[in-house]
Protein backbone atom coordinates (compact mmCIF):
# COMPACT_ATOMS: atom_id res chain seq x y z
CA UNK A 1 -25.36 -19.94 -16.26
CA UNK A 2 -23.34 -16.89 -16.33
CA UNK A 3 -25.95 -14.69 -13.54
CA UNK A 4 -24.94 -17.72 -11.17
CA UNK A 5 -21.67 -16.92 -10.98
CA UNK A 6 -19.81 -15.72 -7.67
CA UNK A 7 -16.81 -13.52 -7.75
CA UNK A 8 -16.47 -14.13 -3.55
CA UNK A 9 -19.56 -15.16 -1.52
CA UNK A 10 -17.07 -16.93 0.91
CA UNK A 11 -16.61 -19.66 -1.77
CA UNK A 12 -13.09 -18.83 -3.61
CA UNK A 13 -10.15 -20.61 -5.40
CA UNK A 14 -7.57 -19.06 -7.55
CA UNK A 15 -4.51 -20.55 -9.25
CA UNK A 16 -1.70 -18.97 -11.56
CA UNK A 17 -3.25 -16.70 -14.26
CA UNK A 18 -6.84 -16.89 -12.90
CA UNK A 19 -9.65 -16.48 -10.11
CA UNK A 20 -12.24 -19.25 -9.75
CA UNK A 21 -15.92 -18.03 -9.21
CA UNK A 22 -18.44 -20.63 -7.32
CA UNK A 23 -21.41 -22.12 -9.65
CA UNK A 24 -24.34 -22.48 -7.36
CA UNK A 25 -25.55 -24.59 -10.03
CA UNK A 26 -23.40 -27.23 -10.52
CA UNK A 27 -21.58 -26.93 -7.16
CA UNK A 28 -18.05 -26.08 -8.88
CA UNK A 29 -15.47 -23.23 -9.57
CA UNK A 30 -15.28 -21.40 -13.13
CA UNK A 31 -12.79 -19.23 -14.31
CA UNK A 32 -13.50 -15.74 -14.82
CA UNK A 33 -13.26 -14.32 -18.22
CA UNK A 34 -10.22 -11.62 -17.13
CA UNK A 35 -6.77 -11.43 -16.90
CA UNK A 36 -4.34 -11.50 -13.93
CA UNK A 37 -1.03 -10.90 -14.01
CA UNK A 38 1.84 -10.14 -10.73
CA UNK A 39 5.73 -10.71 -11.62
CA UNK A 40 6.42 -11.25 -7.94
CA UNK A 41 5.06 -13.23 -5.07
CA UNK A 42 3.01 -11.55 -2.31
CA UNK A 43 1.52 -11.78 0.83
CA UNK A 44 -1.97 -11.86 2.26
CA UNK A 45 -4.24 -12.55 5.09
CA UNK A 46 -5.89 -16.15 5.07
CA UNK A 47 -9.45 -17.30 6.02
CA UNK A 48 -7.41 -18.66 9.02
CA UNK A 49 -6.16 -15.69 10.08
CA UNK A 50 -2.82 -16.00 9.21
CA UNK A 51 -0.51 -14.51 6.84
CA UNK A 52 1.02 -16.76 3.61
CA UNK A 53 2.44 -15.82 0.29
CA UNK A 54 1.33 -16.59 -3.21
CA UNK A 55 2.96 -17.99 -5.47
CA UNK A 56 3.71 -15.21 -8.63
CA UNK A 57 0.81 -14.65 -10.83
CA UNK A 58 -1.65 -16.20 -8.80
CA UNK A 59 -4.54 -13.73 -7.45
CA UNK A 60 -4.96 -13.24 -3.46
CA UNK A 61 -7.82 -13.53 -1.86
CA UNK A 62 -7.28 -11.97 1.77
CA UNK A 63 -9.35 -11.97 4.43
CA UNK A 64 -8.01 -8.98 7.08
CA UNK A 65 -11.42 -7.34 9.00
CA UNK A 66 -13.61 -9.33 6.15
CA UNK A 67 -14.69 -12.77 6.89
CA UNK A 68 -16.11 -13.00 2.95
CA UNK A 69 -12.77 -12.51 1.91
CA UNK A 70 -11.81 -9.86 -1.15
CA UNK A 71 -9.60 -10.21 -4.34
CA UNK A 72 -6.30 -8.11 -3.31
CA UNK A 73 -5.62 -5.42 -6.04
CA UNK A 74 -2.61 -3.13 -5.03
CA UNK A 75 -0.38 -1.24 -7.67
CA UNK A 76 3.34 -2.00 -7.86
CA UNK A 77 5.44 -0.90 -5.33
CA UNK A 78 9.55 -1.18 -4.53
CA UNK A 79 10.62 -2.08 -1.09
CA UNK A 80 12.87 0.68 -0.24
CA UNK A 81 14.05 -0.82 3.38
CA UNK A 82 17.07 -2.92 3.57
CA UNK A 83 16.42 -5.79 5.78
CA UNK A 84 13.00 -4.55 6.64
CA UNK A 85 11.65 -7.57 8.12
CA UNK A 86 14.75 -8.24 10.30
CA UNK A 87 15.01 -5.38 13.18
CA UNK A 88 18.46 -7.26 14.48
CA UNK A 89 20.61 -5.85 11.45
CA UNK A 90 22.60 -2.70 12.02
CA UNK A 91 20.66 -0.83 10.21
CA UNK A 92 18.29 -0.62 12.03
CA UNK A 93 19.38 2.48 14.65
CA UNK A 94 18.24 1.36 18.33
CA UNK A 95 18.14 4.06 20.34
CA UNK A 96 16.76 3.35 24.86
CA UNK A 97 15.59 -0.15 23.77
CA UNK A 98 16.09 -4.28 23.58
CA UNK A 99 15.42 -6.26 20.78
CA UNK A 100 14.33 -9.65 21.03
CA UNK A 101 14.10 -12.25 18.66
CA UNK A 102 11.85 -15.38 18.21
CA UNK A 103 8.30 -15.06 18.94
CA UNK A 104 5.10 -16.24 16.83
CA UNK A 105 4.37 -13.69 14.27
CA UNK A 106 0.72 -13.40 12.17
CA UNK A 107 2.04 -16.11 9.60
CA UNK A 108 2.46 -18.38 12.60
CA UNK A 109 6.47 -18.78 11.98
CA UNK A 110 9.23 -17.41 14.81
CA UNK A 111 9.93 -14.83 13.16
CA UNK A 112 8.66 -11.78 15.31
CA UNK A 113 10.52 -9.88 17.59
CA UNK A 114 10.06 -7.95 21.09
CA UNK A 115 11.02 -4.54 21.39
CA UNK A 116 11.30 -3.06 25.23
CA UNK A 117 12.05 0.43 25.79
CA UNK A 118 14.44 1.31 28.31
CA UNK A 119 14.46 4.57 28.18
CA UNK A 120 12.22 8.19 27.70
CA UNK A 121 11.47 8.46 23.45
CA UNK A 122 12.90 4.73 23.01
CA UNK A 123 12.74 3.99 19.15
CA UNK A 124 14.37 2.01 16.59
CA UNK A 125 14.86 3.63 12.97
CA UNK A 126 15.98 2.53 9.35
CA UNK A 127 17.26 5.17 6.79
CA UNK A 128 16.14 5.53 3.48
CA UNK A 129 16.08 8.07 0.25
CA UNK A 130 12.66 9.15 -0.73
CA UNK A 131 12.05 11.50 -4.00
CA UNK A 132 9.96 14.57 -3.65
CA UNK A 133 5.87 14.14 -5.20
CA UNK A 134 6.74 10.39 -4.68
CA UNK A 135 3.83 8.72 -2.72
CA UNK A 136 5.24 6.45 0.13
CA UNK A 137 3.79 3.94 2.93
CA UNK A 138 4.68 2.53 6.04
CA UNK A 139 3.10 -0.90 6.50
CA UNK A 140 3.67 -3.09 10.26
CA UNK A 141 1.86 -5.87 12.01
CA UNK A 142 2.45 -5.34 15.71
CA UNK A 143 0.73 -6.51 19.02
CA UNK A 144 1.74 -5.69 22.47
CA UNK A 145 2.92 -8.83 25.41
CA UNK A 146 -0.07 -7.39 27.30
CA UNK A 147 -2.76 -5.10 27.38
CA UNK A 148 -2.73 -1.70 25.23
CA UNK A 149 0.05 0.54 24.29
CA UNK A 150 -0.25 4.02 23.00
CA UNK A 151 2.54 4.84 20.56
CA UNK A 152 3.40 6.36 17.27
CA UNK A 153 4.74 4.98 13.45
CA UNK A 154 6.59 7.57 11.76
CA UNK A 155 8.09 8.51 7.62
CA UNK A 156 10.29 10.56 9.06
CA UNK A 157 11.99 13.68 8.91
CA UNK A 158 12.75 15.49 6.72
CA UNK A 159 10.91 14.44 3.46
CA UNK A 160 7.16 14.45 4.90
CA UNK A 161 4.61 17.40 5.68
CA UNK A 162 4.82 18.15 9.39
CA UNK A 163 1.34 16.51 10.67
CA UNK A 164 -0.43 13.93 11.81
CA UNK A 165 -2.19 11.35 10.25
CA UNK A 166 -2.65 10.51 6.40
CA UNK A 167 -0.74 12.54 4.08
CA UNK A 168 1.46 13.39 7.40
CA UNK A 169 4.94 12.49 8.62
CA UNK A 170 3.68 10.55 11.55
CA UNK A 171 0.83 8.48 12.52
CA UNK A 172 -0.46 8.21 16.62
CA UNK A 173 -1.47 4.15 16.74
CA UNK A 174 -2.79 2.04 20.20
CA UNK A 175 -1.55 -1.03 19.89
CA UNK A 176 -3.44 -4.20 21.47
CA UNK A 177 -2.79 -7.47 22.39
CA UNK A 178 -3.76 -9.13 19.20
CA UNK A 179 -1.99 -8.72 15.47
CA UNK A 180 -3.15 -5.90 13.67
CA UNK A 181 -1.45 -4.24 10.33
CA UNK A 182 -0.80 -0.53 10.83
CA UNK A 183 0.28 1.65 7.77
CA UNK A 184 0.52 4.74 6.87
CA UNK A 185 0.64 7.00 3.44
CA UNK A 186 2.23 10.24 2.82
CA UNK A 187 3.64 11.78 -0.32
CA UNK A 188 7.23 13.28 0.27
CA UNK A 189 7.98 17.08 -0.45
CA UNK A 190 10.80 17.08 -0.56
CA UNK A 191 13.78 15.04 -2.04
CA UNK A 192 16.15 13.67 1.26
CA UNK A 193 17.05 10.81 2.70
CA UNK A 194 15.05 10.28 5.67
CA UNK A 195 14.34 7.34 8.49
CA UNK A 196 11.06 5.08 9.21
CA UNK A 197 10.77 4.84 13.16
CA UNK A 198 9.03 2.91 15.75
CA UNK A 199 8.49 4.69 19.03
CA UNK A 200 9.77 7.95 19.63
CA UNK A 201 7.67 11.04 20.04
CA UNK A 202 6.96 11.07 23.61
CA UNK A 203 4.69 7.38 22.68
CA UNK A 204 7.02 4.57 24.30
CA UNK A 205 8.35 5.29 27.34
CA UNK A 206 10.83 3.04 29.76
CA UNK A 207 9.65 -0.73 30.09
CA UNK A 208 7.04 -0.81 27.73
């Protein structure tokens, strides 16, 4: 009975403190002889396409750019942002743009915002302390109102290596008209405190 176990195969179901694998024999869910343990709740991409949250301990399946759907493993990890998913706080810095609130973000809540430049290099920044040989990411859903945008997600300065791309301070992105998660990892070299930017860089120029 064991070989006709699934771990996947588009059939899944999970609860607190296991995964479910489908039986094609009997046409049921058995749990899988390991153990599975988060202290926190956490988020991850349906087979509908949107974003929900777990409940703690209970494994994710998520389904971003894989239709099968995949058990979500990711090490632990410490937010460092202070009010990172709510741009209207102060500390976020706004510099040549508008900040909107209230649109239909990927979990299909009002929760996501609209962010216009009105000016050359508009961004908006948060500050934060990073520790040198301390590995770091930048993680964003974002979509444009219409058609493509070429901009740039950022670490920030100082704290990063001076390039482009992974294991770089900044990251060049084209955003399109549908959600899509954008992230980027760089380990710090140096101890500082340092910002995480949208925009900027010559990439979002007035009205976009």
């Amino acid at each position: 009975m064991a070989a006709t176990l699934k771990l996947g195969n588009e059939n899944w179901a999970a609860k607190e403190g296991s995964l479910l694998a489908y039986n094609d024999e009997n046409d049921n869910f058995k749990p899988l002889p390991f153990d599975f343990t988060r202290a926190s709740s956490s988020t991850y991409v349906a087979s509908d396409g949107l974003i929900k949250t777990s409940t703690t301990g209970q494994p994710r399946i998520d389904f971003l750019d894989n239709t099968n759907g995949a058990l979500l493993l990711e090490p632990q990890r410490t937010n460092v942002l202070t009010y990172s998913e709510d741009f209207s706080q102060s500390f976020w810095a706004k510099s040549s743009v508008t900040l909107t609130t209230g649109f239909v973000s990927p979990d299909g809540t009002t929760n996501a915002s609209k962010l216009v430049s009105t000016g050359a290099d508009g961004s908006m920044q948060n500050s934060y302390t990073v520790s040198s040989g301390t590995t770091y990411t930048i993680s964003v859903y974002l979509k444009t109102v219409s058609g493509t945008l070429d901009t740039t997600i950022g670490l920030g300065s100082p704290g990063f290596p001076q390039n482009e791309g992974t294991g770089g301070r900044y990251k060049n992105i084209t955003v399109t008209n549908e959600w899509k998660r954008y992230s980027l990892t760089s380990t710090a070299d140096a101890s500082a405190v340092t910002g995480v930017g949208f925009g900027g860089f010559s990439g979002f120029s007035t009205g976009e």
